[in-house]
Protein backbone atom coordinates (compact mmCIF):
# COMPACT_ATOMS: atom_id res chain seq x y z
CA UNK A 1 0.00 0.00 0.00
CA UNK A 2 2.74 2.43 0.60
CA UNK A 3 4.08 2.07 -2.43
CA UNK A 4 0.98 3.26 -4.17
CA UNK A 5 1.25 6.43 -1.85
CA UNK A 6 2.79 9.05 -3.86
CA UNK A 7 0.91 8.65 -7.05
CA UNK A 8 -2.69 8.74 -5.31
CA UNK A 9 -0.68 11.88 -3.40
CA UNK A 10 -0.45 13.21 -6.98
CA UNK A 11 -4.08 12.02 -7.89
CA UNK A 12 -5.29 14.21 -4.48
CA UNK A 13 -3.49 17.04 -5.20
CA UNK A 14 -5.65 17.68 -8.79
CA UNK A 15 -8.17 17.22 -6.48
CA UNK A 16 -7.62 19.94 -3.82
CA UNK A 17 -10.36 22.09 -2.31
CA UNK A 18 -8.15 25.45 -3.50
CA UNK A 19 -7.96 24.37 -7.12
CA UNK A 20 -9.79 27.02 -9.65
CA UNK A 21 -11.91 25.45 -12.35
CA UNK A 22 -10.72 25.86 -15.92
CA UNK A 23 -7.06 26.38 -14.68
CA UNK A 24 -5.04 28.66 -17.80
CA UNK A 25 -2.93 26.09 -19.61
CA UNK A 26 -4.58 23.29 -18.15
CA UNK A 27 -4.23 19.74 -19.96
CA UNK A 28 -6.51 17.43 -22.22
CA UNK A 29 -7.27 14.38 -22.22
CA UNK A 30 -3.92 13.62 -24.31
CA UNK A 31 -2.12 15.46 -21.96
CA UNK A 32 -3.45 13.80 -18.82
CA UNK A 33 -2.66 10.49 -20.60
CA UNK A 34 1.40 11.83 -21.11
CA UNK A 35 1.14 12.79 -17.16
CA UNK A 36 -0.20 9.81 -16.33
CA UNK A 37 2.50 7.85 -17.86
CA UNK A 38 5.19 9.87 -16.72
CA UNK A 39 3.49 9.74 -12.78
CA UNK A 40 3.30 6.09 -13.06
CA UNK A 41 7.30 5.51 -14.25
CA UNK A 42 10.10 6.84 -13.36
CA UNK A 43 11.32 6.78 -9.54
CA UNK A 44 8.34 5.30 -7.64
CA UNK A 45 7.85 2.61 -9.97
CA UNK A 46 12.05 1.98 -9.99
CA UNK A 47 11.60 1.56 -6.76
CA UNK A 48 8.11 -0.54 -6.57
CA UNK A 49 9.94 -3.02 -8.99
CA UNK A 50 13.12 -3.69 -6.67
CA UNK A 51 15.13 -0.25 -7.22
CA UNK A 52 19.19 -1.06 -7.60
CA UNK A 53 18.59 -4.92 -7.09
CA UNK A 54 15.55 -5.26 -9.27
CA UNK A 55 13.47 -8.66 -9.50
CA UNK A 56 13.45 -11.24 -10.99
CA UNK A 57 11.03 -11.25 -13.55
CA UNK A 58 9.91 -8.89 -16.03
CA UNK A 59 6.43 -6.73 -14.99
CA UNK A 60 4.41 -5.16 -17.16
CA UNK A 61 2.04 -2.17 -16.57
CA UNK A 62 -1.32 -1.18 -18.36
CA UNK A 63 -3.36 1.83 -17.72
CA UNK A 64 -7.16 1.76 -18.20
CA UNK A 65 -9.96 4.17 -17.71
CA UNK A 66 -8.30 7.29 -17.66
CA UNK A 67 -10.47 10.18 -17.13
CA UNK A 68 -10.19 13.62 -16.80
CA UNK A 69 -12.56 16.42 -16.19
CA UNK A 70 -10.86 19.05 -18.36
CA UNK A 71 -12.95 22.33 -16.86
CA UNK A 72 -12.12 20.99 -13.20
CA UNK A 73 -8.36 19.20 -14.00
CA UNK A 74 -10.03 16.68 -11.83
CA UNK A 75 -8.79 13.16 -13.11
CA UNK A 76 -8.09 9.32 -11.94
CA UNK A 77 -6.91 6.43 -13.65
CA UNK A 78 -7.03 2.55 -12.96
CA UNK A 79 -3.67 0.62 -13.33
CA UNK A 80 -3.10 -3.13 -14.14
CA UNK A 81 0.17 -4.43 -13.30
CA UNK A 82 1.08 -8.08 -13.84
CA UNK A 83 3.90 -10.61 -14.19
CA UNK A 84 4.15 -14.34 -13.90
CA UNK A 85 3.69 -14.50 -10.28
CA UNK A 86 0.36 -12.94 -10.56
CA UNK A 87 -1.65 -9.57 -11.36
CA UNK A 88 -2.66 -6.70 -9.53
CA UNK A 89 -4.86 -3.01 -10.20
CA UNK A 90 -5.10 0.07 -8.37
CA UNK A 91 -6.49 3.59 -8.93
């Protein structure tokens, strides 16, 4: 579970009470599928899939139902990750 912690951290945060609606320069749906790519690689999921000493298998990540309010920048997606020892999702 804590390993899921920053990215719905970064979900919450599109989320918060002080955001304006129809934020200047805000993204569309493309975009919010680029940031959602980029949230989901990089360090936190180095480090979900072993960091320095890796694992031992190959993992492989899917995202589905992306959505994104575009007026509110109010947006979630559902993640399917899964290897040989088994499959998981989250949002």
């Amino acid at each position: 579970m804590g390993r899921w912690l920053p990215v719905c951290g970064a979900l919450a945060a599109c989320a918060a009470p002080g955001s304006p609606p129809n934020p200047p320069g805000g993204l569309d749906a493309e975009g919010f599928r680029a940031l959602m790519s980029r949230v989901a690689a990089r360090a936190h999921r180095f480090e979900f899939l072993g960091g320095e000493n890796g694992i031992e298998f190959p993992i492989h990540m899917t995202w589905h139902y992306l959505v994104l309010d575009p007026d509110t920048q109010v947006g979630a997606g559902e993640i399917h990750l899964w290897a040989e020892t088994g499959s998981t999702t989250g949002l």
